[in-house]
PDB file of N, CA and C in Angstrom:
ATOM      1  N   UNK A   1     -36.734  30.723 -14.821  1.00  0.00           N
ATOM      2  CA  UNK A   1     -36.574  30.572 -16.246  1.00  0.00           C
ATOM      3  C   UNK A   1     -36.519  29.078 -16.592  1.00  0.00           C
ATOM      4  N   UNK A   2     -37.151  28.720 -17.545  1.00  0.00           N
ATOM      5  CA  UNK A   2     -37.193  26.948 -17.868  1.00  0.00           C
ATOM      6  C   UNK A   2     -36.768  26.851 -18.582  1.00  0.00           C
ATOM      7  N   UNK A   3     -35.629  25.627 -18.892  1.00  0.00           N
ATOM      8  CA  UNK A   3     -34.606  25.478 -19.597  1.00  0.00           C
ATOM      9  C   UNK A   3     -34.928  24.788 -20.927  1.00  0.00           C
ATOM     10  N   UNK A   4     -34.604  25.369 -22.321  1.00  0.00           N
ATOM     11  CA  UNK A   4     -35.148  24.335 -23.164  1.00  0.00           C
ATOM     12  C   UNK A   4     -34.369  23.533 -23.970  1.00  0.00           C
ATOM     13  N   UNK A   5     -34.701  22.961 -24.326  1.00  0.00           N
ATOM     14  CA  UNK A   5     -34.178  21.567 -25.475  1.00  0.00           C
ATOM     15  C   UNK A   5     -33.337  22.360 -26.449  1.00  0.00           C
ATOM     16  N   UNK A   6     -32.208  21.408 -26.875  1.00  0.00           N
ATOM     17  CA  UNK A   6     -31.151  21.733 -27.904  1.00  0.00           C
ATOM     18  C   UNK A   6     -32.233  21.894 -29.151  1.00  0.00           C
ATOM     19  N   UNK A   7     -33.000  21.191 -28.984  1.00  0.00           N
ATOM     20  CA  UNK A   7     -33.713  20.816 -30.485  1.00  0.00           C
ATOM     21  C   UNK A   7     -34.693  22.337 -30.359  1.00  0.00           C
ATOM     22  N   UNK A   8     -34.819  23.029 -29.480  1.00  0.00           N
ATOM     23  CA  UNK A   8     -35.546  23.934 -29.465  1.00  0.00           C
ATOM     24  C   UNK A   8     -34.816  25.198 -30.036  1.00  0.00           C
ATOM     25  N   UNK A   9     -33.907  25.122 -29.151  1.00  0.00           N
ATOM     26  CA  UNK A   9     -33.109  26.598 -29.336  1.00  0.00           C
ATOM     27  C   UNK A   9     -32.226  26.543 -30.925  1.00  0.00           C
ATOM     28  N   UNK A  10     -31.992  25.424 -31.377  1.00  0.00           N
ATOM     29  CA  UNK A  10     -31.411  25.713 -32.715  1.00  0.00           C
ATOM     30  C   UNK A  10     -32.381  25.177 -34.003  1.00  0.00           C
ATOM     31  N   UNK A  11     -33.781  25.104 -33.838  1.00  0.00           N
ATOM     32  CA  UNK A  11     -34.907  24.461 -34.534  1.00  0.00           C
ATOM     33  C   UNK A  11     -35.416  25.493 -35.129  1.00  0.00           C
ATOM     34  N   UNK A  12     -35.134  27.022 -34.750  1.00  0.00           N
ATOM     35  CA  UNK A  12     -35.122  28.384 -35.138  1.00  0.00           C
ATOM     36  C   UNK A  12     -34.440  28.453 -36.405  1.00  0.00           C
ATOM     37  N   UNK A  13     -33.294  27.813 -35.648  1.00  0.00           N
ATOM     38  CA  UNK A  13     -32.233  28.056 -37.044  1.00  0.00           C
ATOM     39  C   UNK A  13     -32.087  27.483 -38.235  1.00  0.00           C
ATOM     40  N   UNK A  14     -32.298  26.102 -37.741  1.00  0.00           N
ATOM     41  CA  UNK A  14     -32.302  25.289 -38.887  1.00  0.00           C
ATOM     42  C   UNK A  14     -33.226  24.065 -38.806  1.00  0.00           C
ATOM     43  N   UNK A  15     -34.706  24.434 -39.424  1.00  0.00           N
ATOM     44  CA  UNK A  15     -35.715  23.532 -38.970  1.00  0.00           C
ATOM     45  C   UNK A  15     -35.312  21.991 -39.223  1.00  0.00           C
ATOM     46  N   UNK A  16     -34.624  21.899 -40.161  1.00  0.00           N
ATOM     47  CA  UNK A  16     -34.237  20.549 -40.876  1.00  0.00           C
ATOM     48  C   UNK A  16     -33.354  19.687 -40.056  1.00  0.00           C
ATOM     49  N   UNK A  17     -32.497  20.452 -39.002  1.00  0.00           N
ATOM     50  CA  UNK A  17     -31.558  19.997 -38.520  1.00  0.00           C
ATOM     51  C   UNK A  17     -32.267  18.904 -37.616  1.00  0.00           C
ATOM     52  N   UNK A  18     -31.681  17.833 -37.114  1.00  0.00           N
ATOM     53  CA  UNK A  18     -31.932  16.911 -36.927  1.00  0.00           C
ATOM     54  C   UNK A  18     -31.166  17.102 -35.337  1.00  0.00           C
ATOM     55  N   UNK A  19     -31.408  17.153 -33.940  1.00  0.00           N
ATOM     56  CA  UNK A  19     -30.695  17.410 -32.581  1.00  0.00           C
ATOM     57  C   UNK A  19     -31.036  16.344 -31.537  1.00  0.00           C
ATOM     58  N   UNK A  20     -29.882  15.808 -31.400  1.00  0.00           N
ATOM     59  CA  UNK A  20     -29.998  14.476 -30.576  1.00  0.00           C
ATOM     60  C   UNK A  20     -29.620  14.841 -28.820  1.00  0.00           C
ATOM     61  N   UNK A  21     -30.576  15.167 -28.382  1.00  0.00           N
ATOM     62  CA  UNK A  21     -30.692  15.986 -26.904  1.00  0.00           C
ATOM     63  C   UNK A  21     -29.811  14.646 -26.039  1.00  0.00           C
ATOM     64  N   UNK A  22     -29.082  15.386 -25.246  1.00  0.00           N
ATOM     65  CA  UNK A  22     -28.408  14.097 -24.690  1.00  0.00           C
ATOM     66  C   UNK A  22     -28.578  14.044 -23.224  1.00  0.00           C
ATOM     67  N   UNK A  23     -28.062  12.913 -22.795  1.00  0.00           N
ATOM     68  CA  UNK A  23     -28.463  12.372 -21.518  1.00  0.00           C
ATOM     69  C   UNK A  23     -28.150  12.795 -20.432  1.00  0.00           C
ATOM     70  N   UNK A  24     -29.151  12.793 -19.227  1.00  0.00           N
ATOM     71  CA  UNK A  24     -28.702  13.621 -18.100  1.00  0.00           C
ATOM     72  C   UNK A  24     -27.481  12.756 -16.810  1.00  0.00           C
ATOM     73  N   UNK A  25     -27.114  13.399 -16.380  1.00  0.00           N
ATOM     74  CA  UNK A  25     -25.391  13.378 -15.529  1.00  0.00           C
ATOM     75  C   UNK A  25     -26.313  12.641 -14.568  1.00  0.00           C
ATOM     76  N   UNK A  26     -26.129  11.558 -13.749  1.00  0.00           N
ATOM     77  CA  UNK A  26     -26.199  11.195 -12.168  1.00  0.00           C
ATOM     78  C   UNK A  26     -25.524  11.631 -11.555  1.00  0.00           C
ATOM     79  N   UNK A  27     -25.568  13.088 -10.784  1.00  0.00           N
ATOM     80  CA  UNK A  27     -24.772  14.006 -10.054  1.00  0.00           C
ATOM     81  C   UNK A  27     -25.396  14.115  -8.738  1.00  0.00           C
ATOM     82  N   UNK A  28     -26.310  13.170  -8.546  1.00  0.00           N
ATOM     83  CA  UNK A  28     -27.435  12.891  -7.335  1.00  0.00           C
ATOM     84  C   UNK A  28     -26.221  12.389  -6.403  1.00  0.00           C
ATOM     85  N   UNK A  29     -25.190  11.391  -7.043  1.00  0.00           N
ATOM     86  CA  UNK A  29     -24.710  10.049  -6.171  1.00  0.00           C
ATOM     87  C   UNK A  29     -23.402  10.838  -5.608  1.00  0.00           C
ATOM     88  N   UNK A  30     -22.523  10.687  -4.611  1.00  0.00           N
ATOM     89  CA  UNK A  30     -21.462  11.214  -4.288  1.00  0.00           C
ATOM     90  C   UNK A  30     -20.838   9.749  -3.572  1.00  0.00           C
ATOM     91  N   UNK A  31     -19.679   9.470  -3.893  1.00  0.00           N
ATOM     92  CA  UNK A  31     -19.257   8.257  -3.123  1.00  0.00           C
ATOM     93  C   UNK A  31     -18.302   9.315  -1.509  1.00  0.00           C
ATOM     94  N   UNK A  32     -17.759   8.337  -1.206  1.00  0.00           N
ATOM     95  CA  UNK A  32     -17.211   8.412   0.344  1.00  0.00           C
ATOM     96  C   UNK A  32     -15.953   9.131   0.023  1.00  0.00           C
ATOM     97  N   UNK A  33     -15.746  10.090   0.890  1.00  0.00           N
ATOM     98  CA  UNK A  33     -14.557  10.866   1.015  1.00  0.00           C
ATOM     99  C   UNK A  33     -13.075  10.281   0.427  1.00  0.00           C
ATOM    100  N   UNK A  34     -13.062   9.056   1.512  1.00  0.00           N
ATOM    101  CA  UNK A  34     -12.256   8.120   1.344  1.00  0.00           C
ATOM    102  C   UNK A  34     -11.902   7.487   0.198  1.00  0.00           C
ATOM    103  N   UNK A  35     -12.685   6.996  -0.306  1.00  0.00           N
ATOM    104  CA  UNK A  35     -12.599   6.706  -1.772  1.00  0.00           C
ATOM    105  C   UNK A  35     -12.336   7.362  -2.699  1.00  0.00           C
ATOM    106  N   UNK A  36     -12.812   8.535  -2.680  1.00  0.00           N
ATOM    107  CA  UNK A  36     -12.500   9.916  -3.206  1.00  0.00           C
ATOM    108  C   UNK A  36     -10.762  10.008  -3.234  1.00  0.00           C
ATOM    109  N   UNK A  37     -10.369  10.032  -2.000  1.00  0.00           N
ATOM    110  CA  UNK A  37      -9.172  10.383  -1.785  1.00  0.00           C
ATOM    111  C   UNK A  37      -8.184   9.183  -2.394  1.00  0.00           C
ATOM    112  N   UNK A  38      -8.888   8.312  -2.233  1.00  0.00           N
ATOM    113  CA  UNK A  38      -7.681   6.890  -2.852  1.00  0.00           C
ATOM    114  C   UNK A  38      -7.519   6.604  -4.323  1.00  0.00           C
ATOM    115  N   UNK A  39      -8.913   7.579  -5.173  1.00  0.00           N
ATOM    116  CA  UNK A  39      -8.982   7.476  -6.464  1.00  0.00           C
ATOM    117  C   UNK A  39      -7.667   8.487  -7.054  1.00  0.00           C
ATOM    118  N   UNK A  40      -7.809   9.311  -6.253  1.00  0.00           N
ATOM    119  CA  UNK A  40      -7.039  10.802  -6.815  1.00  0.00           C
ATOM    120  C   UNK A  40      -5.569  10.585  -6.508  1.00  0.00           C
ATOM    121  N   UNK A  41      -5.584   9.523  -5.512  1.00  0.00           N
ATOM    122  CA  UNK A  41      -4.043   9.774  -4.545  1.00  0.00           C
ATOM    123  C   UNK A  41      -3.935  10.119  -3.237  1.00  0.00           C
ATOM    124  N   UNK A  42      -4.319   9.854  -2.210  1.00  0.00           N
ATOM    125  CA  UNK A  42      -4.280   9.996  -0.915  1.00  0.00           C
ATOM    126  C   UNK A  42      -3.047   9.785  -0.316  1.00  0.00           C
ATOM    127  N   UNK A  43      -2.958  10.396   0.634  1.00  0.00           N
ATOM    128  CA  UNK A  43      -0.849  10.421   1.235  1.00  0.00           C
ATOM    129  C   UNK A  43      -1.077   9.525   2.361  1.00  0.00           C
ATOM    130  N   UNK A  44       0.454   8.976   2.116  1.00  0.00           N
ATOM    131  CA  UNK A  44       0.588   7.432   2.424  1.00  0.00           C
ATOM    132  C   UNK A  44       0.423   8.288   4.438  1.00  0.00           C
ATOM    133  N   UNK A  45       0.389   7.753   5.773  1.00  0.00           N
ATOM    134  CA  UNK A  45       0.198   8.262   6.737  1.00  0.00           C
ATOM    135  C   UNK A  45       2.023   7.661   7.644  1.00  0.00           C
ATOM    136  N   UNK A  46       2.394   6.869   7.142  1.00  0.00           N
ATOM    137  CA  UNK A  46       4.088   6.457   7.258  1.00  0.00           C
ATOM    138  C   UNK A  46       5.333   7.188   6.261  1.00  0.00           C
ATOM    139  N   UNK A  47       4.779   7.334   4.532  1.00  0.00           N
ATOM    140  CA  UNK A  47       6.194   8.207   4.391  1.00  0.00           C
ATOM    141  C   UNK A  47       5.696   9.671   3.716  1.00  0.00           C
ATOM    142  N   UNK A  48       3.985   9.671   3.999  1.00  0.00           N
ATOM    143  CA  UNK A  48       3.800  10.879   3.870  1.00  0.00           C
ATOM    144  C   UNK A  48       3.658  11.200   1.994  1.00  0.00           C
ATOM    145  N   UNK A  49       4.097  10.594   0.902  1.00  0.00           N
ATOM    146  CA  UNK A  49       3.914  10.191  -0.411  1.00  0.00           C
ATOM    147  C   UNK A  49       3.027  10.079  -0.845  1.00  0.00           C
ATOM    148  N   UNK A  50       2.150  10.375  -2.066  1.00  0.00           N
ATOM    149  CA  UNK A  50       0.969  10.077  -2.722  1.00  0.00           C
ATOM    150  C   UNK A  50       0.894   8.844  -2.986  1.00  0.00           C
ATOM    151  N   UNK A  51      -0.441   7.896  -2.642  1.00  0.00           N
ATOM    152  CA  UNK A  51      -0.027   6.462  -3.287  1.00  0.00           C
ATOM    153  C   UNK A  51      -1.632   6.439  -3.565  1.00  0.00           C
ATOM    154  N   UNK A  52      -1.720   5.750  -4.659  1.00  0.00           N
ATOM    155  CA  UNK A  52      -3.338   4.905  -4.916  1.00  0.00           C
ATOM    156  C   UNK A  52      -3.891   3.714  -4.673  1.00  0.00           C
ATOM    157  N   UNK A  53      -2.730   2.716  -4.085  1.00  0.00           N
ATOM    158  CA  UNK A  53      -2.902   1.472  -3.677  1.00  0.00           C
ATOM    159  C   UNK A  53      -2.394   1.768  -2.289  1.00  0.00           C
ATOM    160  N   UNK A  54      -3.012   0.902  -1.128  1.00  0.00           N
ATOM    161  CA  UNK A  54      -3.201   1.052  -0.072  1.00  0.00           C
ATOM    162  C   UNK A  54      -3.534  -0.257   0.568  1.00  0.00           C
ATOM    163  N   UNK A  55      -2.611  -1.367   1.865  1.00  0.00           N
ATOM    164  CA  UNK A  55      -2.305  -2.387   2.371  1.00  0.00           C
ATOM    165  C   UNK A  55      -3.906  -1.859   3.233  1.00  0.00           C
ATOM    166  N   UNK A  56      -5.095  -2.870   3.090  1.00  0.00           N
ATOM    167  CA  UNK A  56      -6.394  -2.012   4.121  1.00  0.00           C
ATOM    168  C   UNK A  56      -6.050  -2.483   5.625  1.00  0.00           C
ATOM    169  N   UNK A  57      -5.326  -3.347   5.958  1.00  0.00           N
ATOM    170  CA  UNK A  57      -4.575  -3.977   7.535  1.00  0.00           C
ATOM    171  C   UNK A  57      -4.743  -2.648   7.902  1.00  0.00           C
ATOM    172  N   UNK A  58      -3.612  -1.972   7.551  1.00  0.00           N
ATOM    173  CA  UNK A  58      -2.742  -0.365   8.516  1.00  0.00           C
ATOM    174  C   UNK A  58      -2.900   0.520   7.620  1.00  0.00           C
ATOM    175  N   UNK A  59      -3.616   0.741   6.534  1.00  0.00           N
ATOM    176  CA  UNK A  59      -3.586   1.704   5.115  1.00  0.00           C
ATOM    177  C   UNK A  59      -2.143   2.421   5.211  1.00  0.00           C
ATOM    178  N   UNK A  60      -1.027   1.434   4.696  1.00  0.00           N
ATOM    179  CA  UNK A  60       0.217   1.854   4.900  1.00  0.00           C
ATOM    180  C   UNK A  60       0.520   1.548   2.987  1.00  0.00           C
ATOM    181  N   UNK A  61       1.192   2.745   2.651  1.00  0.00           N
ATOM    182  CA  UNK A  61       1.415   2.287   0.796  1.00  0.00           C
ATOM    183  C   UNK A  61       2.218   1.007   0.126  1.00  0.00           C
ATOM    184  N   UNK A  62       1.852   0.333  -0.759  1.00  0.00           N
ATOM    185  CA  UNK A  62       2.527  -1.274  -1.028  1.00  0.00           C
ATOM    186  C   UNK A  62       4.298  -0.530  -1.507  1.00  0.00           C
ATOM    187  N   UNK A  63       4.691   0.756  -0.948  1.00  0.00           N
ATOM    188  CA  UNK A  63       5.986   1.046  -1.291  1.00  0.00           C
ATOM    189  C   UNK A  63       6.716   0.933   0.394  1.00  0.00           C
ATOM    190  N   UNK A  64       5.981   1.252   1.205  1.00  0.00           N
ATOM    191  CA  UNK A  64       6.010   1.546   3.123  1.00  0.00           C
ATOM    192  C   UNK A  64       6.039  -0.038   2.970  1.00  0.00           C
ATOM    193  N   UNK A  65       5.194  -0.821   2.337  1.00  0.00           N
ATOM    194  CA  UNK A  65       4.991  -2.475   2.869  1.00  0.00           C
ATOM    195  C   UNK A  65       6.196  -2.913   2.210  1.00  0.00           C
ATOM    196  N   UNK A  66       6.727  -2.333   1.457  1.00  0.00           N
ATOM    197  CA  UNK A  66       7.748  -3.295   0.855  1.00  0.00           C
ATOM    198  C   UNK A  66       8.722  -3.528   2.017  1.00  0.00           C
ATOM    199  N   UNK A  67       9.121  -2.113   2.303  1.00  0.00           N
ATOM    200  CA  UNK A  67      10.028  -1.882   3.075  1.00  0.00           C
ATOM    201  C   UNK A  67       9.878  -2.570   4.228  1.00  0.00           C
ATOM    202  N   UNK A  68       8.995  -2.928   4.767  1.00  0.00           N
ATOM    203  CA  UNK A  68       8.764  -3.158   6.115  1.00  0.00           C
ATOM    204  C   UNK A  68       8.860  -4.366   6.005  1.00  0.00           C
ATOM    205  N   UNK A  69       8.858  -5.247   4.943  1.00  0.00           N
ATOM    206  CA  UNK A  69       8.804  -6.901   4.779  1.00  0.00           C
ATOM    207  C   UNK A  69      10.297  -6.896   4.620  1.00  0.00           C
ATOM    208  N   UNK A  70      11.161  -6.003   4.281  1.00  0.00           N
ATOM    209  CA  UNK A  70      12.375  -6.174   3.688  1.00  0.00           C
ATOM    210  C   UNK A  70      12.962  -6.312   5.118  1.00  0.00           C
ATOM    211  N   UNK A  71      12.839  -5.087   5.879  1.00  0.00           N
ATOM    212  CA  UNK A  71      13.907  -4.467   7.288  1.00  0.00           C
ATOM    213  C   UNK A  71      13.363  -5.955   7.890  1.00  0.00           C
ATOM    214  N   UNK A  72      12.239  -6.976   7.980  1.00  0.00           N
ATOM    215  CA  UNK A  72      11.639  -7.874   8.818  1.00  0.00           C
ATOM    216  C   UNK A  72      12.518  -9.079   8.415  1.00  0.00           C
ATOM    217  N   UNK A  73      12.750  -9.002   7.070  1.00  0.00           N
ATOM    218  CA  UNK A  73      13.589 -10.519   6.346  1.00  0.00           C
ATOM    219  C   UNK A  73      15.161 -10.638   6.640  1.00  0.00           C
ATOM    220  N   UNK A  74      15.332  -8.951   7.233  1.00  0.00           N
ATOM    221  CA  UNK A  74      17.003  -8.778   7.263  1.00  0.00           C
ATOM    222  C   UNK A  74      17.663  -9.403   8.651  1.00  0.00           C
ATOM    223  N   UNK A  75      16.020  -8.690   9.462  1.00  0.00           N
ATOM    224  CA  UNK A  75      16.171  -8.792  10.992  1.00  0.00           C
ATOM    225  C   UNK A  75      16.106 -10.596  11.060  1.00  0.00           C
ATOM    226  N   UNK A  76      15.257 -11.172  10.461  1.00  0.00           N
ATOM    227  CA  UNK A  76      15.066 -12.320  10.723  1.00  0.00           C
ATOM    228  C   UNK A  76      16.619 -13.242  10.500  1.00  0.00           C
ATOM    229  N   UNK A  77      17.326 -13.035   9.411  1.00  0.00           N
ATOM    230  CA  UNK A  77      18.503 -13.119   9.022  1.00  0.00           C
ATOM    231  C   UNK A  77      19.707 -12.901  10.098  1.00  0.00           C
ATOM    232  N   UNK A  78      19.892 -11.832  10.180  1.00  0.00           N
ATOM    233  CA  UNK A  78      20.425 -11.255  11.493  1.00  0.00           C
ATOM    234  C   UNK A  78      20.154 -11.874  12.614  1.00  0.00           C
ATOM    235  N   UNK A  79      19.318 -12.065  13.289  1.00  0.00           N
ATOM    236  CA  UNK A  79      18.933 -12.972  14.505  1.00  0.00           C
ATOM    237  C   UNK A  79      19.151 -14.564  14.093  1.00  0.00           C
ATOM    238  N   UNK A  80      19.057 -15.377  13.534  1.00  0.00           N
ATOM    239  CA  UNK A  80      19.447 -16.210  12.811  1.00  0.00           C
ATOM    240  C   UNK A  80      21.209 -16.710  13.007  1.00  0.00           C
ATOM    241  N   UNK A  81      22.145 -15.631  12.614  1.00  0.00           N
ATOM    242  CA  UNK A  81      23.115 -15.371  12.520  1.00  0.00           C
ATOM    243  C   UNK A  81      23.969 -15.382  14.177  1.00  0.00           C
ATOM    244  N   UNK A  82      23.020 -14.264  15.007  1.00  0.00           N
ATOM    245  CA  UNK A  82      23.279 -14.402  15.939  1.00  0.00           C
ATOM    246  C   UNK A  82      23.243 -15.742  16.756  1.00  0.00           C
ATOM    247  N   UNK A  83      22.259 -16.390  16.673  1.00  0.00           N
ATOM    248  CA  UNK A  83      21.533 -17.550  17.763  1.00  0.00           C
ATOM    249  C   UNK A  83      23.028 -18.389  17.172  1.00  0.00           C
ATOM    250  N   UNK A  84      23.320 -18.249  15.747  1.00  0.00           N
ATOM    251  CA  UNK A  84      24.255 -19.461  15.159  1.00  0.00           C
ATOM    252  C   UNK A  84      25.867 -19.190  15.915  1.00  0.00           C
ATOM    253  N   UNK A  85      25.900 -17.686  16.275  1.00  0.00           N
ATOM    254  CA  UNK A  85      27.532 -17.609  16.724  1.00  0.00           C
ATOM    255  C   UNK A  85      27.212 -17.839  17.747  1.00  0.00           C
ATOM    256  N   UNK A  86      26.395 -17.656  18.961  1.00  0.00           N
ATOM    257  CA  UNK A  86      25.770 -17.758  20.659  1.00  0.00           C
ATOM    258  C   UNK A  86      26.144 -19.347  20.566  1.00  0.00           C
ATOM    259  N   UNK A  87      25.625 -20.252  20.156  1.00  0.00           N
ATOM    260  CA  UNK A  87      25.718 -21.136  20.013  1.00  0.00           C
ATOM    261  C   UNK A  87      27.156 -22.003  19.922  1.00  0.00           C
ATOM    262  N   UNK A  88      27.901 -21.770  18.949  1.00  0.00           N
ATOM    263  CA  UNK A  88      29.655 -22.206  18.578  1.00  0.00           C
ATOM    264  C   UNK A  88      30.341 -21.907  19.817  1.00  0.00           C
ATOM    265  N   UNK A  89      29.312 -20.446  20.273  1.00  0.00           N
ATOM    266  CA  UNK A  89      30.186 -19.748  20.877  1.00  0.00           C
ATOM    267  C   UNK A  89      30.403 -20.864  22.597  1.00  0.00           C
ATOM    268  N   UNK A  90      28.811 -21.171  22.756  1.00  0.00           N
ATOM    269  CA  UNK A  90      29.097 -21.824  23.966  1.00  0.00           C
ATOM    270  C   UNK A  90      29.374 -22.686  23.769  1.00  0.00           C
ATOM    271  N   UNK A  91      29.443 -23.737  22.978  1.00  0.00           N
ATOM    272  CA  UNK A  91      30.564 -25.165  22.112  1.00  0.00           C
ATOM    273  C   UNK A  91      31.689 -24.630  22.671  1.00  0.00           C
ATOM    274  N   UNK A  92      32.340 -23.993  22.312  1.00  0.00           N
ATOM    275  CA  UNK A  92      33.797 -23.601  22.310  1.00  0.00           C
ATOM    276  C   UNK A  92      33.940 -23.568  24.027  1.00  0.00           C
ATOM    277  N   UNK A  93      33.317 -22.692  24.953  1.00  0.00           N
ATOM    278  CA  UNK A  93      33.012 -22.726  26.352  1.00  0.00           C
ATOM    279  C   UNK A  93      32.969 -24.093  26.966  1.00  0.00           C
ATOM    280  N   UNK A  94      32.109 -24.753  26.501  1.00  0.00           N
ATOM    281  CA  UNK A  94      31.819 -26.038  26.978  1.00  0.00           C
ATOM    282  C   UNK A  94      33.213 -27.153  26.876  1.00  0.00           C
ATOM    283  N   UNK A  95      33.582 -27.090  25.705  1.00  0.00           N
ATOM    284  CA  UNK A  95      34.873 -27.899  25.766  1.00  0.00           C
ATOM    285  C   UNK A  95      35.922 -27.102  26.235  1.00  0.00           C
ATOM    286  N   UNK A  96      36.432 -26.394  25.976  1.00  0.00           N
ATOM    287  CA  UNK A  96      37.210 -25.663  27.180  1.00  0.00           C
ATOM    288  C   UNK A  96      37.368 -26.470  28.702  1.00  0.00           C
ATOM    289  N   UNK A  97      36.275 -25.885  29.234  1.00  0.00           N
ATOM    290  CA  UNK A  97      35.826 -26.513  30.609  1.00  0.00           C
ATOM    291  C   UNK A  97      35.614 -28.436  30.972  1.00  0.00           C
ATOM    292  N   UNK A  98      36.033 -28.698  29.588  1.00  0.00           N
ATOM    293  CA  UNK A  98      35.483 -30.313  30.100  1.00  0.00           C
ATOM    294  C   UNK A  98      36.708 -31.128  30.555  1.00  0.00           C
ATOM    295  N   UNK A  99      36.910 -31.669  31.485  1.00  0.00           N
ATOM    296  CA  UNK A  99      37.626 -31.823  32.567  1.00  0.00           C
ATOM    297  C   UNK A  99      38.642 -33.010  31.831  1.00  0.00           C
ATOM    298  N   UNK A 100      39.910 -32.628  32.032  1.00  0.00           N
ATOM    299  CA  UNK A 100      40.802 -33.199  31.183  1.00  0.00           C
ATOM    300  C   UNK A 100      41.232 -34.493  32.370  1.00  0.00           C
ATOM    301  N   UNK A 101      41.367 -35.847  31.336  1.00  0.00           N
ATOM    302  CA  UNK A 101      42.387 -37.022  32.163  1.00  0.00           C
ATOM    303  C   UNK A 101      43.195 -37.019  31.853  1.00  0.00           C
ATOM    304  N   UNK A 102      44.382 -36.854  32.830  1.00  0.00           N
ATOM    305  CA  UNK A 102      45.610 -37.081  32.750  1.00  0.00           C
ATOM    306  C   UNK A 102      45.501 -38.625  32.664  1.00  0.00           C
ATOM    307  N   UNK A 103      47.152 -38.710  32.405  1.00  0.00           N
ATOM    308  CA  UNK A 103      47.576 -40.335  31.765  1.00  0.00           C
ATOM    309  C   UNK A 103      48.179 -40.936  32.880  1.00  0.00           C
ATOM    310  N   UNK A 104      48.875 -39.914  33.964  1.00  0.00           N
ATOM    311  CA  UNK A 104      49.942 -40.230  35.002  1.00  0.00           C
ATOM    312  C   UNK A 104      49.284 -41.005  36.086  1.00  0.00           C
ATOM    313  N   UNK A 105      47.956 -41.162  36.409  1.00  0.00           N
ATOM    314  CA  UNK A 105      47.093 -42.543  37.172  1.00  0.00           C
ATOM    315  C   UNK A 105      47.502 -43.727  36.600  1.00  0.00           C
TER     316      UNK A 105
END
């Protein structure tokens, strides 16, 4: 069966009418799965969450990256902290041990 024009099928009805046939769909093109999935919301593969933005390094969500820069700034802090008491700590050791002169020579 061949499909006909708007201007055809209602040109019956109303010769006068004036039918502005409209343009055909590019339904030829299909993009990539992937893309597909990141347009709609694809789940993050670390907290498992819908996200649409995506770090392309580890495709980990900029909500997973936050976190992971945060726990990294705390640790860095923390170790920091440590090296600073290790440190006093062997100060304190060191003089302790440093060999006292008596006066009685």
């Amino acid at each position: 069966m061949e499909r006909k024009r708007a201007s055809e099928i209602f040109g019956s009805v109303d010769p006068k009418l004036h039918v502005i046939n409209g343009g055909q769909r590019n339904t030829g093109r299909k993009g990539k799965v992937r893309e597909w999935n990141q347009a709609g919301g694809a789940l993050c593969p670390r907290c498992g969450l819908e996200a649409v933005r995506f770090r392309p390094r580890d495709g980990l969500c900029l909500q997973c990256v936050r976190d992971i820069e945060e726990n990294q700034e705390a640790d860095e802090k923390k170790r920091a902290r440590q090296l600073k008491f290790i440190s006093q700590h062997n100060a304190r050791i060191t003089k302790r041990r440093a060999p006292r002169i008596s006066r009685d020579s």
